[in-house]
N, C-alpha and C. Protein backbone atom coordinates (compact mmCIF):
# COMPACT_ATOMS: atom_id res chain seq x y z
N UNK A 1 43.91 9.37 97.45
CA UNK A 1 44.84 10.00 98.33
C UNK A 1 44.73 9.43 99.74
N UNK A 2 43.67 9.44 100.27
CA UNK A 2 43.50 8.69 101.30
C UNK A 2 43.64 7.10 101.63
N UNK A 3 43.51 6.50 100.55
CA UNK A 3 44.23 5.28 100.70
C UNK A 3 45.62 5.42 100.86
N UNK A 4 46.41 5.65 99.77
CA UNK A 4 47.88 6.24 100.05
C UNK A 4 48.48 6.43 101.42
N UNK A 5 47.39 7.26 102.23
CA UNK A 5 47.79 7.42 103.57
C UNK A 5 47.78 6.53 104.83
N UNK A 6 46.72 5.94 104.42
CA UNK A 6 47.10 4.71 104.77
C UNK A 6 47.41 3.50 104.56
N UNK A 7 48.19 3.59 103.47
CA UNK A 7 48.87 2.42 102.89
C UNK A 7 50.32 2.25 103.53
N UNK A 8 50.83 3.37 104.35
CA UNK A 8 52.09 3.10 104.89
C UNK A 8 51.89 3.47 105.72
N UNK A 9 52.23 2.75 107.02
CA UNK A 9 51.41 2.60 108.47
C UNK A 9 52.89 3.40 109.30
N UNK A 10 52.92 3.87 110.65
CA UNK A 10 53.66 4.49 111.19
C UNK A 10 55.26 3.70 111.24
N UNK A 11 54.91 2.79 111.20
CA UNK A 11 56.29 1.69 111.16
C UNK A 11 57.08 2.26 109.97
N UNK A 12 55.97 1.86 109.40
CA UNK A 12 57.05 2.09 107.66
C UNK A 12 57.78 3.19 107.62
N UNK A 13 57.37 4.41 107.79
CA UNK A 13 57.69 5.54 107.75
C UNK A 13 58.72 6.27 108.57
N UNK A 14 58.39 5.59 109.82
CA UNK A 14 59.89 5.27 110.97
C UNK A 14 61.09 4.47 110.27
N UNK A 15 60.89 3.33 109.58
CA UNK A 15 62.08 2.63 108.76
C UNK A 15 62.35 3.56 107.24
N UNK A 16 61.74 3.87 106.76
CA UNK A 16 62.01 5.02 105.44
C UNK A 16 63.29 5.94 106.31
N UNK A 17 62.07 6.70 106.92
CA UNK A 17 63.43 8.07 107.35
C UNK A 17 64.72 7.21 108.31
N UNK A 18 64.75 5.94 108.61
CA UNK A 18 66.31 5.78 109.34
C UNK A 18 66.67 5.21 108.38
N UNK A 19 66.30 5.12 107.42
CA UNK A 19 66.99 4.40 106.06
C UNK A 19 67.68 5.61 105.53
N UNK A 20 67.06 6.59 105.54
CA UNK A 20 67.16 8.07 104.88
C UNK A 20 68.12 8.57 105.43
N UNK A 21 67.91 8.61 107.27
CA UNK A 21 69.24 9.20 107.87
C UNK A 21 70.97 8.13 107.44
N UNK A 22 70.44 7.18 107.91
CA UNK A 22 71.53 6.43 107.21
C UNK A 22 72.31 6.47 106.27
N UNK A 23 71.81 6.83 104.81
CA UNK A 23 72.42 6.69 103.60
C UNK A 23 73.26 8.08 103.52
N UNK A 24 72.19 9.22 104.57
CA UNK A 24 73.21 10.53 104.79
C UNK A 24 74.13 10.24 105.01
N UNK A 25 73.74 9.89 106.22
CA UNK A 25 75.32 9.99 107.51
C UNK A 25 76.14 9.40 106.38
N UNK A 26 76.21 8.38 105.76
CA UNK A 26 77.04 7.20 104.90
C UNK A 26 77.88 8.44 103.67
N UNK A 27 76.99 9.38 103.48
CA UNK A 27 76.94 10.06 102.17
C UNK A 27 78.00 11.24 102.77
N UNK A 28 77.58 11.40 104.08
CA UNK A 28 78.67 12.70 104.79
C UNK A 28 79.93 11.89 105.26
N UNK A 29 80.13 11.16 105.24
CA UNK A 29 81.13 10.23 105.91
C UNK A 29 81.67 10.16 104.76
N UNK A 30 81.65 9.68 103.83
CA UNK A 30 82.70 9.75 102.60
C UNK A 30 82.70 10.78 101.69
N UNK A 31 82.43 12.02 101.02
CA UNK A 31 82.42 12.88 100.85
C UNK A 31 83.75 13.46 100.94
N UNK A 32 84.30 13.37 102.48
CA UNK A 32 85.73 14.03 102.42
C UNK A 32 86.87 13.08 102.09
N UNK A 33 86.52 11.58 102.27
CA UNK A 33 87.43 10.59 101.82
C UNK A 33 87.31 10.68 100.08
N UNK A 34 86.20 10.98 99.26
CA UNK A 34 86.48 10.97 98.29
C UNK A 34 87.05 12.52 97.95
N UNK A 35 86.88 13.24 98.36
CA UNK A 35 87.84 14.52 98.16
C UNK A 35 89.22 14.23 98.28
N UNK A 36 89.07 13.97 98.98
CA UNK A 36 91.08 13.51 99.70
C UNK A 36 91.64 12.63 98.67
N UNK A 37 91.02 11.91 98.24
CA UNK A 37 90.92 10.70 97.03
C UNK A 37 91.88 11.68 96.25
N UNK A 38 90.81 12.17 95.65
CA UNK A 38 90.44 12.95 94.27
C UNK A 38 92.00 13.93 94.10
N UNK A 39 91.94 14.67 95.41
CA UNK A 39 93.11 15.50 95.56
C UNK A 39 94.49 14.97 95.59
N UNK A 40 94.98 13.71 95.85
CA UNK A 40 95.49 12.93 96.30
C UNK A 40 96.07 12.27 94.57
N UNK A 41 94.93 11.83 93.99
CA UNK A 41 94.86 11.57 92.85
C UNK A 41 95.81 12.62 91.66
N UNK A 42 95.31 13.93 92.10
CA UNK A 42 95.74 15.37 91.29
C UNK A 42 96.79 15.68 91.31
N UNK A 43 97.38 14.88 92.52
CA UNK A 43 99.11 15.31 93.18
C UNK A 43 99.72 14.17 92.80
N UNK A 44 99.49 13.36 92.80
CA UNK A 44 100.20 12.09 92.14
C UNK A 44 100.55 12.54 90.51
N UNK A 45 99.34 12.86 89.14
CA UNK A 45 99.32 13.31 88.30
C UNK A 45 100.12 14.38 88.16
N UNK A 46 100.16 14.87 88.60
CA UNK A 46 101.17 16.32 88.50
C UNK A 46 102.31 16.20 88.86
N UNK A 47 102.69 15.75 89.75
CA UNK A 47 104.16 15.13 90.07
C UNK A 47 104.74 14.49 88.96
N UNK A 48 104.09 13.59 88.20
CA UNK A 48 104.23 12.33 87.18
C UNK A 48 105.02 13.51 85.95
N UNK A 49 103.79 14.50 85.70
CA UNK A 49 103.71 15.24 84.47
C UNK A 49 105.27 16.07 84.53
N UNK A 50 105.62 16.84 85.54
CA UNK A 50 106.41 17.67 86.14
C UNK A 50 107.55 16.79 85.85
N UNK A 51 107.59 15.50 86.33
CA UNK A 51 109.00 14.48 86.05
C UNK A 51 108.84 14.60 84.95
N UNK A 52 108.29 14.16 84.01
CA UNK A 52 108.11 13.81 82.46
C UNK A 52 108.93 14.97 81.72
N UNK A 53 108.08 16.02 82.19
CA UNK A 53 108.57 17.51 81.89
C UNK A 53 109.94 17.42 81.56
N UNK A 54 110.44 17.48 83.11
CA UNK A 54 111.62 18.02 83.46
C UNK A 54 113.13 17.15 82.86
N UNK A 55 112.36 15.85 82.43
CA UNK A 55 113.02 14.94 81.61
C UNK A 55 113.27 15.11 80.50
N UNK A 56 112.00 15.46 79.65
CA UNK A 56 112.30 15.69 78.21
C UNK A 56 113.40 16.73 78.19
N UNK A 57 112.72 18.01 79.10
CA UNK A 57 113.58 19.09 78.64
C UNK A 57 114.87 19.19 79.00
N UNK A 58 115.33 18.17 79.89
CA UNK A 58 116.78 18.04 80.46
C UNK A 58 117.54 16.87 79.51
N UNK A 59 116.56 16.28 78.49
CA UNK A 59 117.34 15.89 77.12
C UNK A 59 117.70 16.79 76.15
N UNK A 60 116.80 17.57 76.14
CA UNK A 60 117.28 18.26 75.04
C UNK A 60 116.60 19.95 75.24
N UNK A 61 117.84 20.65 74.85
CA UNK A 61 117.33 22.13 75.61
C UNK A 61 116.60 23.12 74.22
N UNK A 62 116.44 22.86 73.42
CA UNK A 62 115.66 23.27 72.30
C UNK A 62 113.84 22.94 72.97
N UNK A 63 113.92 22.13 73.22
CA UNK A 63 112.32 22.12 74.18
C UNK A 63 112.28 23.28 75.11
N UNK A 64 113.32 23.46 76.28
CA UNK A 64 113.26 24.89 77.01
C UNK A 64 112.93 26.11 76.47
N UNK A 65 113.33 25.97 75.20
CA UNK A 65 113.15 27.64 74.54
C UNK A 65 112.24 27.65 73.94
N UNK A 66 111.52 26.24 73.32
CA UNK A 66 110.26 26.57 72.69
C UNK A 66 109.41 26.98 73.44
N UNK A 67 109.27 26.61 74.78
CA UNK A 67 108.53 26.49 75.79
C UNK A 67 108.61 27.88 76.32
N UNK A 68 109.24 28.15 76.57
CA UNK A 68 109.41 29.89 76.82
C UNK A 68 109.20 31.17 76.09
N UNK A 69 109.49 30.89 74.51
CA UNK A 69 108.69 31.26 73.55
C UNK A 69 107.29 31.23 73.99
N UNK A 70 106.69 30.00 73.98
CA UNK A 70 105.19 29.47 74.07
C UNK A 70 104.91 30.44 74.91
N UNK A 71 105.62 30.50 76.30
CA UNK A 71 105.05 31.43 77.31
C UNK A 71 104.70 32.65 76.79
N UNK A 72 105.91 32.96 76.58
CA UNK A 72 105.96 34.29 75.99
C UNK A 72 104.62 35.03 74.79
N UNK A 73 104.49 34.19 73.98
CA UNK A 73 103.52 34.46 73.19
C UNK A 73 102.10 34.33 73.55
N UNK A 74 101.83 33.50 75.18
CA UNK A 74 100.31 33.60 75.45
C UNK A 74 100.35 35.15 76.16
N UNK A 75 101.73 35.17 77.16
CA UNK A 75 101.73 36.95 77.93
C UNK A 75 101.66 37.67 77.20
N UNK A 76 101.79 37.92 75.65
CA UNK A 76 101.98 38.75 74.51
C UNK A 76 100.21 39.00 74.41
N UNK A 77 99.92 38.01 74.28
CA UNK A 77 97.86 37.95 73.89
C UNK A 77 97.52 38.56 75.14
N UNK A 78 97.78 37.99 76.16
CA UNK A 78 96.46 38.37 77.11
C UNK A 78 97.01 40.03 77.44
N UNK A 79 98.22 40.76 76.92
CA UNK A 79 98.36 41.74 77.04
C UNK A 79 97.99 42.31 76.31
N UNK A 80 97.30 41.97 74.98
CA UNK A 80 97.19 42.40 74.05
C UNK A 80 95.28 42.55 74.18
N UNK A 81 95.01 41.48 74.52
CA UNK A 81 93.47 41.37 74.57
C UNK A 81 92.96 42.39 76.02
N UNK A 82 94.10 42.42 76.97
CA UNK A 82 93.95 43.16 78.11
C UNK A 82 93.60 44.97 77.34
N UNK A 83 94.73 45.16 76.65
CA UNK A 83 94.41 46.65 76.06
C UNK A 83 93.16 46.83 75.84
N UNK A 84 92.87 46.42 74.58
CA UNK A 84 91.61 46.17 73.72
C UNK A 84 90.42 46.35 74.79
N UNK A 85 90.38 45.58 76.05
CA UNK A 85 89.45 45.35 77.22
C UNK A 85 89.54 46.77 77.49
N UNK A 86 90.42 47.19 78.03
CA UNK A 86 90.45 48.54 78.61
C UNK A 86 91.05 49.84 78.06
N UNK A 87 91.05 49.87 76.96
CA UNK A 87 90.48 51.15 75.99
C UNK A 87 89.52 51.33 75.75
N UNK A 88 88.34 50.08 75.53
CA UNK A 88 87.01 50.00 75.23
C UNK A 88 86.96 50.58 73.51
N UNK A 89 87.55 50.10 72.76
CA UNK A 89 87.33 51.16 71.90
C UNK A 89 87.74 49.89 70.74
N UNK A 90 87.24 49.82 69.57
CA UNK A 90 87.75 49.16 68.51
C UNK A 90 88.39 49.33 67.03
N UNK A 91 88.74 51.01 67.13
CA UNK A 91 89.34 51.49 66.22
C UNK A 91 90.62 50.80 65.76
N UNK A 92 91.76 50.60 66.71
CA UNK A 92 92.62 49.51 65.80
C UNK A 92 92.52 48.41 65.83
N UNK A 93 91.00 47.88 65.71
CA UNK A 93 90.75 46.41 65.35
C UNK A 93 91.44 45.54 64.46
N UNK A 94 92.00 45.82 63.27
CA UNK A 94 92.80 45.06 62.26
C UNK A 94 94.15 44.61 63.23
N UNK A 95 94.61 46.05 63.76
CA UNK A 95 95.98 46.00 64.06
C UNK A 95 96.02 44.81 65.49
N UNK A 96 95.01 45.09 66.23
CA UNK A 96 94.77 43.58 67.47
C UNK A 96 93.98 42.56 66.82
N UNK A 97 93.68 42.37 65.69
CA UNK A 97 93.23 41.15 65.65
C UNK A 97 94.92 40.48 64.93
N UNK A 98 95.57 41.25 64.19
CA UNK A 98 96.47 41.13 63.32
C UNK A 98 97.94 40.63 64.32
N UNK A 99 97.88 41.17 65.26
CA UNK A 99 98.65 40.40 66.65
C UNK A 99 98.23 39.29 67.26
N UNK A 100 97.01 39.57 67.41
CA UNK A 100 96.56 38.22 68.76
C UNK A 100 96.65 37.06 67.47
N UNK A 101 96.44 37.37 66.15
CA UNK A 101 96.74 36.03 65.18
C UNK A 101 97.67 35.48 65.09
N UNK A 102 98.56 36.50 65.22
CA UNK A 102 100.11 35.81 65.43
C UNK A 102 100.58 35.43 66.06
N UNK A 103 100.46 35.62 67.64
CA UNK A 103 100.57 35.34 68.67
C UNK A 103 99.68 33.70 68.84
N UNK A 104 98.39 33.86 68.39
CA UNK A 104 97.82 32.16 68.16
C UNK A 104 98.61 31.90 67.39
N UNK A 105 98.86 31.76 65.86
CA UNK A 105 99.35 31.16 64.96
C UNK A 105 100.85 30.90 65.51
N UNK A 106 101.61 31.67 65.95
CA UNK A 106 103.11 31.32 65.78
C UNK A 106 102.92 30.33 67.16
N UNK A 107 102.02 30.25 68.30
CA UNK A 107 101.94 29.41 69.22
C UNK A 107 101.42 27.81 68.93
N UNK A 108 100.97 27.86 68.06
CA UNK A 108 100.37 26.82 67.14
C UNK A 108 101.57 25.67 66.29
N UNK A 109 102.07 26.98 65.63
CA UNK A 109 103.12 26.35 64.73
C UNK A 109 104.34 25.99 66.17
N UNK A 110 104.27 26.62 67.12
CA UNK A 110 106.21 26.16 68.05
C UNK A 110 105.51 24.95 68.48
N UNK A 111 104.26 24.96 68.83
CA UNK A 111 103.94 23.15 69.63
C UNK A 111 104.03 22.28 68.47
N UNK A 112 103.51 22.55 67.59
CA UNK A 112 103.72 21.41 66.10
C UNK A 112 105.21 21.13 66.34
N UNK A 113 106.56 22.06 65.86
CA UNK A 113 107.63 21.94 66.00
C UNK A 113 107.77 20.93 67.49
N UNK A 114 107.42 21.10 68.19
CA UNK A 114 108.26 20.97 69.59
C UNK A 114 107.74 19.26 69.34
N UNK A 115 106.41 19.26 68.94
CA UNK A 115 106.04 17.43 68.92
C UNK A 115 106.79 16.92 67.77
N UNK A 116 107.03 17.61 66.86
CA UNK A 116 108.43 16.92 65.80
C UNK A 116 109.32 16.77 66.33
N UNK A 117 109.73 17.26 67.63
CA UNK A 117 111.31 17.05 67.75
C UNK A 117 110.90 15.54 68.82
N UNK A 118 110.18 15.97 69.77
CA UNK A 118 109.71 14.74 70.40
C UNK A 118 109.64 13.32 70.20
N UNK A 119 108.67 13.72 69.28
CA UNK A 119 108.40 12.17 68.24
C UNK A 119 108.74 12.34 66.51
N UNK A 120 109.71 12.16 66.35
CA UNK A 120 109.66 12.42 64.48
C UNK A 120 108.96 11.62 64.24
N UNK A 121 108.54 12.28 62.52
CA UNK A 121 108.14 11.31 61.89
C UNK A 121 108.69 10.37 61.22
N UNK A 122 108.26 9.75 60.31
CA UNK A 122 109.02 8.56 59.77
C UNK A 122 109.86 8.62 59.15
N UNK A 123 109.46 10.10 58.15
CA UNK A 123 110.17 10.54 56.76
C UNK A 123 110.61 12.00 57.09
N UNK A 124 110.49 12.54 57.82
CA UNK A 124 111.20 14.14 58.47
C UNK A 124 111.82 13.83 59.17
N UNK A 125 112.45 14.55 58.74
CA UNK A 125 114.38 14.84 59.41
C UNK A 125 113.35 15.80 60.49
N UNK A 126 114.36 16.27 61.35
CA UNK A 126 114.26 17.20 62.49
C UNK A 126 114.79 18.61 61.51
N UNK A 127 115.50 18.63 60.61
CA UNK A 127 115.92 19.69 59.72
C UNK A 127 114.99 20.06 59.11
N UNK A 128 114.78 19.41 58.68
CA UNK A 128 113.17 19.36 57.83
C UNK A 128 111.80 20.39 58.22
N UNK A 129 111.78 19.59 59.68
CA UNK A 129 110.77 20.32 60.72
C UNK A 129 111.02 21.21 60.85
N UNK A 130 111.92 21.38 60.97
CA UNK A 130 112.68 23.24 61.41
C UNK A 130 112.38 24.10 60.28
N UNK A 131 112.96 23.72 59.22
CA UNK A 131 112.90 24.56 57.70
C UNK A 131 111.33 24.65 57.50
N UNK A 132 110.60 23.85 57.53
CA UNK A 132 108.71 24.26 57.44
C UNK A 132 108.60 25.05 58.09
N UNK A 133 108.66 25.00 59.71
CA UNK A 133 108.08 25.29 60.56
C UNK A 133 108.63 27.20 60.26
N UNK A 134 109.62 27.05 59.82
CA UNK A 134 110.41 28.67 59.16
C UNK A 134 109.28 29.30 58.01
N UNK A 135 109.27 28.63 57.45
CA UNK A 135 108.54 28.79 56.31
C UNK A 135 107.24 28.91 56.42
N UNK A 136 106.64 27.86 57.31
CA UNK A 136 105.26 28.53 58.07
C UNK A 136 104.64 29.90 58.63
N UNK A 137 106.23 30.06 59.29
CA UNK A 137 106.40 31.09 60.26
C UNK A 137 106.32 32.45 59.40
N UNK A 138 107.14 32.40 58.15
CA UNK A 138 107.25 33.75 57.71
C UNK A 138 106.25 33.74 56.69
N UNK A 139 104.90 32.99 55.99
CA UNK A 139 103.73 32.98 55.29
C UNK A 139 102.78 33.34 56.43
N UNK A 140 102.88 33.37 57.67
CA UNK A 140 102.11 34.07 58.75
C UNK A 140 102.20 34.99 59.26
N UNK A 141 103.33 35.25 59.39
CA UNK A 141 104.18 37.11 59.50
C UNK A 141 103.31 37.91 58.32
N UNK A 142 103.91 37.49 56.85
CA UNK A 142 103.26 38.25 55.46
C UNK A 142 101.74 38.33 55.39
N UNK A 143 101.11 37.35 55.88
CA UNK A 143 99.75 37.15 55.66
C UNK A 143 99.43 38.47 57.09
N UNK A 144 99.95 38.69 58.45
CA UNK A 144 99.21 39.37 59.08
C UNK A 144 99.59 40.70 59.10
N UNK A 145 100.75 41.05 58.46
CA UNK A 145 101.84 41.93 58.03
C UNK A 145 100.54 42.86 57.02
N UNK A 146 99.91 41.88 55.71
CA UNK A 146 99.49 42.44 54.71
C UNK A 146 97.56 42.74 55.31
N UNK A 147 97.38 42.28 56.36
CA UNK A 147 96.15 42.40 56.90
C UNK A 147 96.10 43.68 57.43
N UNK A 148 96.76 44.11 58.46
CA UNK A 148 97.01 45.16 58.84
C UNK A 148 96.88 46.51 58.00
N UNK A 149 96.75 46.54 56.94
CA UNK A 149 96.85 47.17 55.62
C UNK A 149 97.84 48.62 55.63
């Protein structure tokens, strides 16, 4: 230990810590340039997304309503999971789990739909997509319909 101590003589230790203050100051000095970056970065992205958006759905207005659906069915859950929170109570457990499933599931199945209409596939019609996505729809109704008991 005592060698150690004097193995780095007062000099050294004067050049360590202005090395030290240095790399701060350097470290506080950009800090807010990379924030600004970053933020800067987030607003560019979002702008991009928002055009993209507002494009697709101003091709074709069947995207608007899925999309509003979509909404609709997450405000449906968190109103639904909100109860449940504040009743405290789990007696109609079947009957909220038997919603919030549907509410996932039928939100599940409109984005599947909505990326068929987007991008078809090779061999589905857009009719096609629609008629499953029906048929999906009402084997998930029956299935949470018959849960509920």
């Amino acid at each position: 230990m005592v060698y150690l101590e004097h193995q780095f003589s007062n000099r050294d230790t004067e050049s360590i810590m202005a090395a030290t203050a240095k790399v701060t100051k350097e470290t506080k000095q950009t800090k807010p340039a990379q924030q600004a970056g970053m933020i800067k970065d987030f607003q560019e992205a979002y702008h991009l997304s928002m055009k993209s958006y507002w494009e697709q759905v101003n091709k074709d207005s069947r995207l608007k309503l899925i999309d509003i659906f979509c909404a609709f069915l997450v405000i449906l859950g968190v109103i639904q999971f909100s109860f449940i929170c504040l009743i405290r109570d789990n007696y109609p457990f079947n009957a909220f789990l038997a919603g919030f499933i549907i509410c996932v599931g039928q939100f599940v199945l409109l984005i599947s739909l909505r990326l068929q209409l987007l991008n078809p596939f090779q061999n589905i019609s857009r009719n096609r997509a629609f008629g499953e996505f029906v048929i999906a729809s009402l084997v998930l109704h029956f299935i949470c319909l018959h849960f509920i008991n």
